[in-house]
Each structure stands twice: as C-alpha cells, then as structure tokens.
N, C-alpha and C. Protein backbone atom coordinates (compact mmCIF):
# COMPACT_ATOMS: atom_id res chain seq x y z
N UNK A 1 45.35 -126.15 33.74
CA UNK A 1 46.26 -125.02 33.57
C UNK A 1 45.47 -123.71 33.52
N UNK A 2 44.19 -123.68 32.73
CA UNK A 2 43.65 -122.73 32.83
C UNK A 2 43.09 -122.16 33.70
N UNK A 3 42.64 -123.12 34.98
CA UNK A 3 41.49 -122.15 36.01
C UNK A 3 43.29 -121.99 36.95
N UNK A 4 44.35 -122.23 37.04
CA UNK A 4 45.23 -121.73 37.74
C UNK A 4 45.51 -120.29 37.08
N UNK A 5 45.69 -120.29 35.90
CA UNK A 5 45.70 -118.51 35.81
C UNK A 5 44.38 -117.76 35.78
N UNK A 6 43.01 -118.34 35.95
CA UNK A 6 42.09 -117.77 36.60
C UNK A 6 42.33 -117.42 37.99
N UNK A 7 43.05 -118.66 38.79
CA UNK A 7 42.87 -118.07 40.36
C UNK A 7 43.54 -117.25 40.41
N UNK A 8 44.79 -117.09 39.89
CA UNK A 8 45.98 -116.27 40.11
C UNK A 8 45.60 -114.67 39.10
N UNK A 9 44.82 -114.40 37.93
CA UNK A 9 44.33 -113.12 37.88
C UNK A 9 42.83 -112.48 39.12
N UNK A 10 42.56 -113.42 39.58
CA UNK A 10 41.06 -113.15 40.62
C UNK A 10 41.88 -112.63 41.69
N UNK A 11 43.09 -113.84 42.58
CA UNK A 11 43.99 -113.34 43.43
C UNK A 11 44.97 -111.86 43.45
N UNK A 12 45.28 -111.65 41.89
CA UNK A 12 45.93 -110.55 41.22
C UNK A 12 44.64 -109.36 41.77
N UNK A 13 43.60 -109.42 41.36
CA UNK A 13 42.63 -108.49 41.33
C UNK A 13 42.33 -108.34 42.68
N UNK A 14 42.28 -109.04 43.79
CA UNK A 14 42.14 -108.81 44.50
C UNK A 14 42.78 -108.03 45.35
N UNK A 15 44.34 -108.01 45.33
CA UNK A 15 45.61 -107.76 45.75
C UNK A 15 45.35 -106.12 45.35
N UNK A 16 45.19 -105.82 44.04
CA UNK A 16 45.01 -104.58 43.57
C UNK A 16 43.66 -103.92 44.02
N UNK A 17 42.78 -104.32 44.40
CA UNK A 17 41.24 -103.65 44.96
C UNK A 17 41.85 -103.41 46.30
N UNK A 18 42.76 -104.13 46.93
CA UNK A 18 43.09 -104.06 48.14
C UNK A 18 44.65 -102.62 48.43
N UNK A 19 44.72 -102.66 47.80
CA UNK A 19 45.83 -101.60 47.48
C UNK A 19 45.51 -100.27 47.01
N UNK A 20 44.42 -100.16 45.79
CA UNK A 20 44.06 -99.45 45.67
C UNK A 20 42.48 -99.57 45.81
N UNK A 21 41.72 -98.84 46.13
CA UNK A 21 40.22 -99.28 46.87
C UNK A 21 39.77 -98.43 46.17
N UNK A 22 39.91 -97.05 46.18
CA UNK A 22 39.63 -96.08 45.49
C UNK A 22 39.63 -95.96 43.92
N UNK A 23 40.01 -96.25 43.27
CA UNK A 23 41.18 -96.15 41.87
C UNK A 23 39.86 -96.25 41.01
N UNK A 24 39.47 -95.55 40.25
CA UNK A 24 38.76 -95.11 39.15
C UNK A 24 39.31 -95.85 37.70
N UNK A 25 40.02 -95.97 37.69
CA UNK A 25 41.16 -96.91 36.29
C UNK A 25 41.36 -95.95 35.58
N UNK A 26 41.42 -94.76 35.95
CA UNK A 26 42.16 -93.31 35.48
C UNK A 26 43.52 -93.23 35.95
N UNK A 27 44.23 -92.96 34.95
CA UNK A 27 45.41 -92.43 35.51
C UNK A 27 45.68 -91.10 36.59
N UNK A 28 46.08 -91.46 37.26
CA UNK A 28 46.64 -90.95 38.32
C UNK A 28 48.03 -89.87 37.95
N UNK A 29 47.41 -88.58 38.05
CA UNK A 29 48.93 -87.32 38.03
C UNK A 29 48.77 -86.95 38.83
N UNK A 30 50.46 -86.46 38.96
CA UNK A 30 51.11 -86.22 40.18
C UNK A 30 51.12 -84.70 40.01
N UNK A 31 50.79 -83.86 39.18
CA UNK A 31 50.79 -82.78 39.13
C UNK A 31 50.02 -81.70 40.01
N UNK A 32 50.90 -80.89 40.58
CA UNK A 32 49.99 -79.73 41.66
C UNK A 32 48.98 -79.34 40.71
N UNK A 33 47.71 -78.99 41.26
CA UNK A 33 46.94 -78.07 41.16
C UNK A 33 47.03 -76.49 41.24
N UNK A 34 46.42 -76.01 40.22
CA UNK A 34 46.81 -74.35 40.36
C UNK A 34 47.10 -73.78 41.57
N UNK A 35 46.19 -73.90 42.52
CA UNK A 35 45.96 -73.55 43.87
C UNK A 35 47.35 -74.03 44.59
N UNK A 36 47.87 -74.87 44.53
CA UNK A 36 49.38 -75.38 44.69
C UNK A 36 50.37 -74.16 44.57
N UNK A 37 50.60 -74.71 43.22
CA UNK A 37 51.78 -73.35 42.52
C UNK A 37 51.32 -72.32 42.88
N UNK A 38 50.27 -71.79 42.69
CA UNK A 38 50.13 -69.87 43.32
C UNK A 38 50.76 -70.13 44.82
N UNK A 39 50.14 -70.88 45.68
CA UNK A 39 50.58 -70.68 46.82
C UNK A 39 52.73 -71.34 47.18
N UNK A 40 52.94 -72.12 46.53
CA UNK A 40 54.35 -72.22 46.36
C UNK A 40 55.13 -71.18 45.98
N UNK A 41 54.78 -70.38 44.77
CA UNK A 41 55.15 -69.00 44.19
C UNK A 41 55.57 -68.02 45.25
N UNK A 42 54.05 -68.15 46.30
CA UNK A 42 53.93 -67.35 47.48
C UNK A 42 54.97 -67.35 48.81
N UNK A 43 54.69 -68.55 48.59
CA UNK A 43 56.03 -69.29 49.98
C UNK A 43 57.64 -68.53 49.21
N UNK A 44 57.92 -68.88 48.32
CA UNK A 44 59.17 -68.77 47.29
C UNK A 44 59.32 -66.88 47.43
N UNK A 45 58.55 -66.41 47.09
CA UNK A 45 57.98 -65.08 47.40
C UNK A 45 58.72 -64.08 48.67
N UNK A 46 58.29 -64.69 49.73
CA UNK A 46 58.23 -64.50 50.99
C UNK A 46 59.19 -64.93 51.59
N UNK A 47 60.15 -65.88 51.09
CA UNK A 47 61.64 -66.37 51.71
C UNK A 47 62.27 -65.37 50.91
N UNK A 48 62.18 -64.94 49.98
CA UNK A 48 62.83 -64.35 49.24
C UNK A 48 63.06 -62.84 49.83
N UNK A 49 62.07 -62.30 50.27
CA UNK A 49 62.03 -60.95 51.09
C UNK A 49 63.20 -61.26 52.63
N UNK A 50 62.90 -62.54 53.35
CA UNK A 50 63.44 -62.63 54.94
C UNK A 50 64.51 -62.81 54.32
N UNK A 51 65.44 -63.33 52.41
CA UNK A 51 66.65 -63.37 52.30
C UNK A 51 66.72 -62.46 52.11
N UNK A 52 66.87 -61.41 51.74
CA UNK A 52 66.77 -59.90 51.18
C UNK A 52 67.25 -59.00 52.86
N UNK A 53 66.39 -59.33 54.22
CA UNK A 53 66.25 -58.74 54.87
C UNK A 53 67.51 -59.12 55.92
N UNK A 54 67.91 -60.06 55.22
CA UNK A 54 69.07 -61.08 56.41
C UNK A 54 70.23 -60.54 55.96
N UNK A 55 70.36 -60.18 54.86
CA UNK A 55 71.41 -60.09 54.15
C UNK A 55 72.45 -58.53 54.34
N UNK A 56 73.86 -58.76 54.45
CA UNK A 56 74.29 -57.17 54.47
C UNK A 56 75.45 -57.36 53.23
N UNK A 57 76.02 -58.48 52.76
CA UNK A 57 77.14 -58.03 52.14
C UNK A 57 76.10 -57.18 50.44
N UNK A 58 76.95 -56.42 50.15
CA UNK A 58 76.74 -55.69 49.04
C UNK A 58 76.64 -56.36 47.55
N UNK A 59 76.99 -57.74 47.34
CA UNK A 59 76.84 -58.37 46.75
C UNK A 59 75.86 -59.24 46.66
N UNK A 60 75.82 -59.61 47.95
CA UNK A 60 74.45 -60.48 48.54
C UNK A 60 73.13 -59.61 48.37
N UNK A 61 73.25 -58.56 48.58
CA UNK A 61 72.18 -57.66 48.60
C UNK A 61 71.43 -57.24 47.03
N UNK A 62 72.62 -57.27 45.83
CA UNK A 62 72.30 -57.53 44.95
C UNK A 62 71.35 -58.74 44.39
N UNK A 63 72.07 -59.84 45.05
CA UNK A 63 71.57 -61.16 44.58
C UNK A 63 70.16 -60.75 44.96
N UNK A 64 69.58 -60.58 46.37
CA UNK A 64 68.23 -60.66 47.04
C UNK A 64 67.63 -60.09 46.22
N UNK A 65 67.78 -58.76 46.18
CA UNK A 65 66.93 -58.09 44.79
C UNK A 65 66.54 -58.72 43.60
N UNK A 66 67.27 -59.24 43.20
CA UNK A 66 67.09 -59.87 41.90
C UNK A 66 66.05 -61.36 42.20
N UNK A 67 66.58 -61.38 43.10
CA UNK A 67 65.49 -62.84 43.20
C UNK A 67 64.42 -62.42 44.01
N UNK A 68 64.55 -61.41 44.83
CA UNK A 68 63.08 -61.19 44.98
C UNK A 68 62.25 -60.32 44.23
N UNK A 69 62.52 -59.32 43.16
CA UNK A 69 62.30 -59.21 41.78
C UNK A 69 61.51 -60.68 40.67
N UNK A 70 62.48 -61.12 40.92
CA UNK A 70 61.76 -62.90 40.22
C UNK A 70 61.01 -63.11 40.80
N UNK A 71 61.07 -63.72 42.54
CA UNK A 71 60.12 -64.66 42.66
C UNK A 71 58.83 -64.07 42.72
N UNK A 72 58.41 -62.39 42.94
CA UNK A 72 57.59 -61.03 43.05
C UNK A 72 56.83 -61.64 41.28
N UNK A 73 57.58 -61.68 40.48
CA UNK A 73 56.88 -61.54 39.57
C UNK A 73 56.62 -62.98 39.11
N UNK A 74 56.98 -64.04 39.67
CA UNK A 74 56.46 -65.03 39.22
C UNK A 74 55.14 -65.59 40.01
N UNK A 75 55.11 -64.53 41.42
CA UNK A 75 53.79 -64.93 41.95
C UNK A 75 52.85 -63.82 41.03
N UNK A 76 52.94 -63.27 40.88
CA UNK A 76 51.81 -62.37 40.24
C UNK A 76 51.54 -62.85 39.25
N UNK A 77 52.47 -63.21 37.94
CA UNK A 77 52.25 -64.18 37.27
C UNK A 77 51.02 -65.30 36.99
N UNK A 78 51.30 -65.91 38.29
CA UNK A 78 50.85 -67.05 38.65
C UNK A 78 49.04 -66.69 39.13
N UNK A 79 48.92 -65.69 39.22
CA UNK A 79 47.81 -65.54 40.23
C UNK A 79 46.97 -64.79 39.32
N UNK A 80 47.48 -63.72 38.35
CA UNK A 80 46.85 -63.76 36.94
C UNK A 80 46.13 -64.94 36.18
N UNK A 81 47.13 -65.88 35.78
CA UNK A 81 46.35 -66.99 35.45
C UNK A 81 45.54 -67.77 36.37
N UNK A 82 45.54 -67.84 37.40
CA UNK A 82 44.76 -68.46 38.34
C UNK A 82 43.55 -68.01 38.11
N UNK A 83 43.41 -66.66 38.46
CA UNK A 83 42.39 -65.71 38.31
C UNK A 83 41.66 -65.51 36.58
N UNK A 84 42.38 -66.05 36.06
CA UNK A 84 41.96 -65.85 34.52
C UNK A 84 41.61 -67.10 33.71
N UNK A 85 41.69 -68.04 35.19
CA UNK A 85 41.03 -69.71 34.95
C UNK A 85 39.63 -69.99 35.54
N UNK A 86 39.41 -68.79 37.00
CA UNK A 86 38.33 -68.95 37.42
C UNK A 86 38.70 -69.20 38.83
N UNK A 87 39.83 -69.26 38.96
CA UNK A 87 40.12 -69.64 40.66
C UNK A 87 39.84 -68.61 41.43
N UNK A 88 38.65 -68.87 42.16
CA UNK A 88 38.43 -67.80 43.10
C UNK A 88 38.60 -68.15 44.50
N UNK A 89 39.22 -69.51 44.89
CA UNK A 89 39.66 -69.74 46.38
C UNK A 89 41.28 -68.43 46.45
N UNK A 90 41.45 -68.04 45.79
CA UNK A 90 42.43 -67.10 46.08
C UNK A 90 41.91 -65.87 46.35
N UNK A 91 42.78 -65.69 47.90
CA UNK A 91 42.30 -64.52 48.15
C UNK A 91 43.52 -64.30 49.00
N UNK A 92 44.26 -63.77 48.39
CA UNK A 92 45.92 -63.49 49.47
C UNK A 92 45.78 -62.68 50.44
N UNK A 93 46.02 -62.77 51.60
CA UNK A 93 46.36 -62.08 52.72
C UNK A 93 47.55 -60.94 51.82
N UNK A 94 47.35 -59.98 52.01
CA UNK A 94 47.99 -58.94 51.72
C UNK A 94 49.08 -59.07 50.47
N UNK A 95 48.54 -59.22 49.93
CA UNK A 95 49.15 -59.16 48.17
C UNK A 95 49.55 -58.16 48.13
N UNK A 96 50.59 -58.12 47.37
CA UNK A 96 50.89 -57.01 46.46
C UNK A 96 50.20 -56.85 45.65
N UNK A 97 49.89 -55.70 45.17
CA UNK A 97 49.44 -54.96 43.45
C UNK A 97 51.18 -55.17 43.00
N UNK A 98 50.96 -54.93 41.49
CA UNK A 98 52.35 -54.72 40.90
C UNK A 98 52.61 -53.88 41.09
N UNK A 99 52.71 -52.59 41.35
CA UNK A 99 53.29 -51.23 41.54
C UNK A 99 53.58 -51.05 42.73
N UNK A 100 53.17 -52.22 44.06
CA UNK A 100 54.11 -52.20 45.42
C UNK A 100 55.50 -52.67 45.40
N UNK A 101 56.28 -51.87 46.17
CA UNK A 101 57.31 -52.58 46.02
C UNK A 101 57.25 -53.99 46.95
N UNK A 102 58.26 -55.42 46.74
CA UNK A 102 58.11 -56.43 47.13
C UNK A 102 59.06 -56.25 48.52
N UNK A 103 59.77 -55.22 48.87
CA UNK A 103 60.29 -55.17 50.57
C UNK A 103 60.60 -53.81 50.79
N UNK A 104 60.58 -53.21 51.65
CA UNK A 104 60.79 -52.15 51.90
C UNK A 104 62.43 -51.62 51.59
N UNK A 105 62.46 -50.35 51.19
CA UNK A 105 63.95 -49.88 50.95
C UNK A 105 64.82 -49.67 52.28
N UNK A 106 66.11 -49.95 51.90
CA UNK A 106 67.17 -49.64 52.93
C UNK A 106 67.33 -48.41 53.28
N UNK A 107 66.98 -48.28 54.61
CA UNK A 107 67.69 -46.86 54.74
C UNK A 107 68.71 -46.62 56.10
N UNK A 108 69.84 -45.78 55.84
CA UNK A 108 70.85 -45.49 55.74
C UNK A 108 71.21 -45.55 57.73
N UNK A 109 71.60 -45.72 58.10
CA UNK A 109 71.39 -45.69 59.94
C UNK A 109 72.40 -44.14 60.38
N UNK A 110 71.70 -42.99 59.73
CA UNK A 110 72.69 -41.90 60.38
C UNK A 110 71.55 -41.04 60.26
C-alpha cells in the first residue's frame, strides 16, 4: 500500500514539474506591476480626451470633462508614486505637467 502512494506522489510530482517547469514554490500574484497601472491610467487618460472630443450633446460634454478631469488626475497620481518608488522606465511621450490643460477648449465656429 505504501510504495503505491509513493508512485502516485513521484507521478503527482512529476505531472506538476511538467506543468509548471518554472515555479520557484512562491506564490504566484496576479497583480500588475507599477509600470502596468501608470501606463493603464494613461490608456484610460487618453480615451477619455477622444470621448470628450466625440462628444456634442451638452450634457455629454459635461460628463467628458469630468471624467477626463479624473482620469487626468489619476494618471498623474499614479506617476508621482511611480516616480517616488524609483521607477525610472517612465518617461511619457508628452505628459502633461498639472497646470496643462488635459484637451484643448471648445471654441465657438463663428
């Protein structure tokens, strides 16, 4: 009875070296990396302006603002701490400073 649950943990082990090859016997997170979220922030960011720019009803136009207001300040946010962790693979193609505005103002067609 006993060398059968020997073969069958050796077979077990094997099954698992074979599945995972790599595997350190560390747990494994699924969590983005800083470098992730800044650049998600960014993406989130940047849809947020082409909604802003798509947009004409007067209500809608409200909404855009406001969320591109948010998502503006949740990348900067984000890139503060990045930067205040040591991440220096960031280097944004044309960032804003905070005192830019995040899309250009409407102006009037007359």
């Amino acid at each position: 009875m006993m060398f059968v649950g020997k073969e069958l943990l050796v077979r077990f082990t094997q099954v698992i070296e074979a599945i995972l090859p790599d595997w350190d016997g560390k747990p494994e997170t699924n969590e983005p990396d800083m470098l992730e979220i800044v650049n998600r922030a960014k993406q989130e960011w940047l849809a947020s302006q082409k909604y802003f720019n798509s947009v004409s009803d007067p209500d809608l136009i409200d909404h855009a603002i406001m969320l591109t207001d948010a998502a503006q300040k949740k990348y900067m946010y984000l890139l503060r701490q990045a930067k205040s962790h040591g991440l220096k693979a960031l280097q944004p193609e044309n960032a804003p400073s905070e005192k830019e505005p995040a899309c250009l103002p409407i102006q009037s067609a007359g």
